[in-house]
Structure formats: structure tokens, C-alpha cells
Protein backbone atom coordinates (compact mmCIF):
# COMPACT_ATOMS: atom_id res chain seq x y z
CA UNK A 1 22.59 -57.65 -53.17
CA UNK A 2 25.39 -55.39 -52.54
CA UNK A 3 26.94 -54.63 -49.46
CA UNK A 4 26.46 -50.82 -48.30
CA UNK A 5 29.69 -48.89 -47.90
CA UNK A 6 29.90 -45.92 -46.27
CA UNK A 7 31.59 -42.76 -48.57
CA UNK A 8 32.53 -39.98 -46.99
CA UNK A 9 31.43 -36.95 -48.72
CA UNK A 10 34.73 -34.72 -48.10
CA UNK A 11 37.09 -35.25 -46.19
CA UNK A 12 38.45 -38.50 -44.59
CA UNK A 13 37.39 -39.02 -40.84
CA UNK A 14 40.85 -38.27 -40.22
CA UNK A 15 41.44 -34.59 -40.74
CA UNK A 16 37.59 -33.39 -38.85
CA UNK A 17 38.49 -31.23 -36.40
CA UNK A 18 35.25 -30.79 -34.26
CA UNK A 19 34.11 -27.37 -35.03
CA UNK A 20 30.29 -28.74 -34.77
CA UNK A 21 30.98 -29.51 -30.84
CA UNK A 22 32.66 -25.96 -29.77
CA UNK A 23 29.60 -24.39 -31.41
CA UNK A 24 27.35 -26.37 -29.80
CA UNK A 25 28.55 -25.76 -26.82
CA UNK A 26 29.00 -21.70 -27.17
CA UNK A 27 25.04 -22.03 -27.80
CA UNK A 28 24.36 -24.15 -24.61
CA UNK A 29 26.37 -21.67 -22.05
CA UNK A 30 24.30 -18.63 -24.00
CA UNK A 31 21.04 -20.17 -23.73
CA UNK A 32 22.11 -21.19 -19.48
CA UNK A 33 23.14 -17.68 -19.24
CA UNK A 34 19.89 -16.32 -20.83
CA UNK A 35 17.84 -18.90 -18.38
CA UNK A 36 19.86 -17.37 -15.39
CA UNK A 37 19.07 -13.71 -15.94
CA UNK A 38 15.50 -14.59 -17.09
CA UNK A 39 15.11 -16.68 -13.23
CA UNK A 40 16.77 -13.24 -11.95
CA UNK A 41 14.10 -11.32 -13.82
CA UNK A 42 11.08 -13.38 -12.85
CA UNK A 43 12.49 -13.52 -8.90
CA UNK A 44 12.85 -9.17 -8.92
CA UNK A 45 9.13 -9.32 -10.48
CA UNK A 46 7.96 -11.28 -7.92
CA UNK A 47 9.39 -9.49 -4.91
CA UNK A 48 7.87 -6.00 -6.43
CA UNK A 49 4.57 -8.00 -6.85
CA UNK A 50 4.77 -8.67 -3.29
CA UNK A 51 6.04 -4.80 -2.35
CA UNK A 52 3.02 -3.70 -5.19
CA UNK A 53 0.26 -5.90 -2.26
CA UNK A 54 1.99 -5.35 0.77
CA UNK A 55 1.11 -1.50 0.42
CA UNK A 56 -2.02 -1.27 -1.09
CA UNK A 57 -3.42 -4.26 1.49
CA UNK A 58 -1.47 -1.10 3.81
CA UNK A 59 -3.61 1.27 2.39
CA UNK A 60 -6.79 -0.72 2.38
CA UNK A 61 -6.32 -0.92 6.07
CA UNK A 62 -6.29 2.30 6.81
CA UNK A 63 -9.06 3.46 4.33
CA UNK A 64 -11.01 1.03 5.97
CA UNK A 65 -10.52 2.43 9.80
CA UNK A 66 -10.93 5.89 8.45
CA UNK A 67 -14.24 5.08 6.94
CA UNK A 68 -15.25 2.94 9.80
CA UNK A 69 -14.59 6.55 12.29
CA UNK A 70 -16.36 8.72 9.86
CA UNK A 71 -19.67 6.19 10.13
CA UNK A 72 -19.16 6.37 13.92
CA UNK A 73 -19.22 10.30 13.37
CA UNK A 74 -22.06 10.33 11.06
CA UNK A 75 -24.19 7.86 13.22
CA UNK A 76 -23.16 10.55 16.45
CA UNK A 77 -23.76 13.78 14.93
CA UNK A 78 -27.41 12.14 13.66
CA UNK A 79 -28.09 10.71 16.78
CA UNK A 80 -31.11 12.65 18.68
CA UNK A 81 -30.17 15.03 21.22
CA UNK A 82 -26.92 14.27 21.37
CA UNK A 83 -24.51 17.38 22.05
CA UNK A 84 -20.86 16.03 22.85
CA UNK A 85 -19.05 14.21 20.66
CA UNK A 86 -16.61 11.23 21.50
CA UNK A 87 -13.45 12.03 19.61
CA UNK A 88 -9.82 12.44 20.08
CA UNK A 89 -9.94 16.63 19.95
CA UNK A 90 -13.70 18.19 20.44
CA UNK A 91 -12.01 21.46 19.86
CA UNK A 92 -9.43 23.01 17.87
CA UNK A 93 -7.02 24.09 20.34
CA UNK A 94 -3.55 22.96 18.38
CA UNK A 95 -4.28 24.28 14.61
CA UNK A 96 -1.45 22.37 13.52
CA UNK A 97 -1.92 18.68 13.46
CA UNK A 98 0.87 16.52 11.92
CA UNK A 99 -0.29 13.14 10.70
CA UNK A 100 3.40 12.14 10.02
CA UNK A 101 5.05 12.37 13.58
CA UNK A 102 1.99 11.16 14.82
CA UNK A 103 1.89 7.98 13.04
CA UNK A 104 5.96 7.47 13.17
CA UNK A 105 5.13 6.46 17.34
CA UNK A 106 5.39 2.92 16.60
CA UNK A 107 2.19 2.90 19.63
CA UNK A 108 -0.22 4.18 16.50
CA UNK A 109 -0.11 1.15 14.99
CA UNK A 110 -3.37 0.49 13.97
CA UNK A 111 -5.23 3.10 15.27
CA UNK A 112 -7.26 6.65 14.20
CA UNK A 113 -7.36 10.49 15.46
CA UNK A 114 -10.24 12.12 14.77
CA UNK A 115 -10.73 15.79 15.57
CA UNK A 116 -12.99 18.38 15.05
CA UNK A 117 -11.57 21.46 12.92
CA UNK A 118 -14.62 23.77 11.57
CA UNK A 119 -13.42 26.02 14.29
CA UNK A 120 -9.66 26.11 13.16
CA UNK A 121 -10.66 26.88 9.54
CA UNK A 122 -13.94 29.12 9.32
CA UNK A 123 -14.78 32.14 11.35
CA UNK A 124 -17.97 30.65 13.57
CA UNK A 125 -17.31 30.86 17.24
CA UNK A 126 -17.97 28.20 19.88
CA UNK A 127 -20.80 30.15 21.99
CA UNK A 128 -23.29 28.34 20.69
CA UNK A 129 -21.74 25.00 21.49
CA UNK A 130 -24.16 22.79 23.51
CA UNK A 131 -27.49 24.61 22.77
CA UNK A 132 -28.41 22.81 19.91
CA UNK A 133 -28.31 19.40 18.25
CA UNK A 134 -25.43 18.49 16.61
CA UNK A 135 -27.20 17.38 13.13
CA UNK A 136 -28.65 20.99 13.00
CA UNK A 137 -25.18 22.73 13.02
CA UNK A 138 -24.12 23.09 9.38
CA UNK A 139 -20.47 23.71 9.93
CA UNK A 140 -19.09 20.26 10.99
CA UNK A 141 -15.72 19.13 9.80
CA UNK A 142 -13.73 16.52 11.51
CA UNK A 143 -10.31 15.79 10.02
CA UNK A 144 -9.73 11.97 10.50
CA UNK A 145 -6.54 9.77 10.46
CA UNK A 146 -6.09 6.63 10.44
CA UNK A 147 -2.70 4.73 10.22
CA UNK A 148 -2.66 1.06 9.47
CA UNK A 149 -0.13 -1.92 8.45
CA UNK A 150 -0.64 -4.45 5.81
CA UNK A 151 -0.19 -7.68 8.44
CA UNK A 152 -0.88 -7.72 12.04
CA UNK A 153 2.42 -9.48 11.94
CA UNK A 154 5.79 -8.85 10.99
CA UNK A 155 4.45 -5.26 8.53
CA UNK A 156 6.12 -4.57 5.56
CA UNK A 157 4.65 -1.82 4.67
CA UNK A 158 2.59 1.32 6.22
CA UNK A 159 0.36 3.47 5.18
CA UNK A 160 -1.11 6.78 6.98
CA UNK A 161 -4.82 8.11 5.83
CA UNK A 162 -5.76 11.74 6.39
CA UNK A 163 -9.24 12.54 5.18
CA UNK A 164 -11.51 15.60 5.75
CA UNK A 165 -15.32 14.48 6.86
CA UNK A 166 -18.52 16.67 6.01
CA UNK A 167 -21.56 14.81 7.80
């Protein structure tokens, strides 16, 4: 048998100069940079994720105490012989209700208004207000508001509901 030698190919050990190692190591800071900004990507995704729940669980909230007020309303205007009506404003004596400034009191957290506005809005007069039933008069319309957080503590996010009910 013959020994193996080892033949260089080109050039003599001697006169490499290392070109293979400065490449490589160009590609491993690109691929660390690209690694970084994709970690920054996925971190901004997750805090909008986390914006994206905080306000809709905000907004579930308050759909849900607005539609547990208007099946309080419905279940009083149906009951039998019932003529007054437990709500925040029976009668329409400020036409202009702002659901903004009233849910900026930092006190409203939570909470509902409910008021009664088919006489701000249609012609019928009050005189025949506690004659009748309330399920026989067929002008009722309550505006109700509810404002709700997404957490009981430490809220991120608000949201304000302001529906129109038709029993």
C-alpha cells in the first residue's frame, strides 16, 4: 500500500487568506440581526393582541350590562299593573344627554343610565301617564348606557354603550 499524501489543489497553505471566515461571519451578524427585529416584531404583535382583547372583553362588558337593563325594562313594562318605572330619568326633562362626560366620572365605572325618551323625541304628551298599564302604551323608548372596563382591576381599556330600547 501507499501512503496517502495530501495535494493541495491550488494554492499552498501558505498564501490562503481567510476570505471563507469574514463571509461567514457577515452571514451570522445578518441572520442575529434578522432574529432581533423578527423578536421585535413578534413582541409589538403580541402587545396589540393584548390591546385587540383588552377592548373588546371592554366592550363585552358593557353590552352585557346594557342588555342585562333592557331585560329589567322589558320584564317592568310587562309586569301587570305596574305604572312607575324604576330608572335613572322617568321623564325627559334634560333633552340632551351626553354619554361621554357622563362616563369620563371615573365614579361610572361599571355602571348604566337608563332613561326614558319617547317624550323628548315624538309629540305624545304625558297626561295620560299613570292611567294605564305600561305594556299597553305603544310609545316606549328608553335610551340605555352602560359603561364598563375590561378588568375589575388595573383597566386597560374602556368602553361606553349607548343603545335605544323598544319593549
Amino acid at each position: 500500500m501507499s501512503p496517502f499524501r495530501h495535494r493541495s489543489l491550488g494554492r499552498s497553505p501558505r498564501r490562503q487568506r481567510g476570505a471563507v471566515l469574514y463571509v461567514s461571519l457577515i452571514m451570522l451578524i445578518l441572520l442575529a440581526l434578522l432574529g432581533i427585529t423578527a423578536m421585535q416584531v413578534t413582541g409589538m404583535q403580541e402587545r396589540m393582541t393584548a390591546n385587540y382583547r383588552a377592548s373588546n372583553r371592554a366592550f363585552q362588558n358593557a353590552e352585557a350590562a346594557a342588555r342585562l337593563v333592557e331585560r329589567n325594562l322589558l320584564a317592568q313594562v310587562n309586569s301587570s299593573g305596574r305604572q312607575v318605572l324604576e330608572i335613572d330619568q322617568p321623564l325627559c326633562l334634560d333633552a340632551s344627554f351626553d354619554s361621554v362626560s357622563w362616563a369620563a366620572n371615573p365614579q361610572r365605572r361599571g355602571t348604566t343610565h337608563t332613561r326614558r325618551i319617547d317624550h323628548c323625541t315624538t309629540a305624545t304628551s304625558s297626561a295620560g301617564l299613570g292611567k294605564a298599564p305600561l305594556s299597553d302604551d305603544p310609545n316606549l323608548i328608553f335610551q340605555v348606557t352602560a359603561f364598563a372596563v375590561d378588568e375589575v382591576r388595573d383597566a386597560g381599556s374602556e368602553a361606553v354603550i349607548d343603545t335605544i330600547f323598544v319593549p
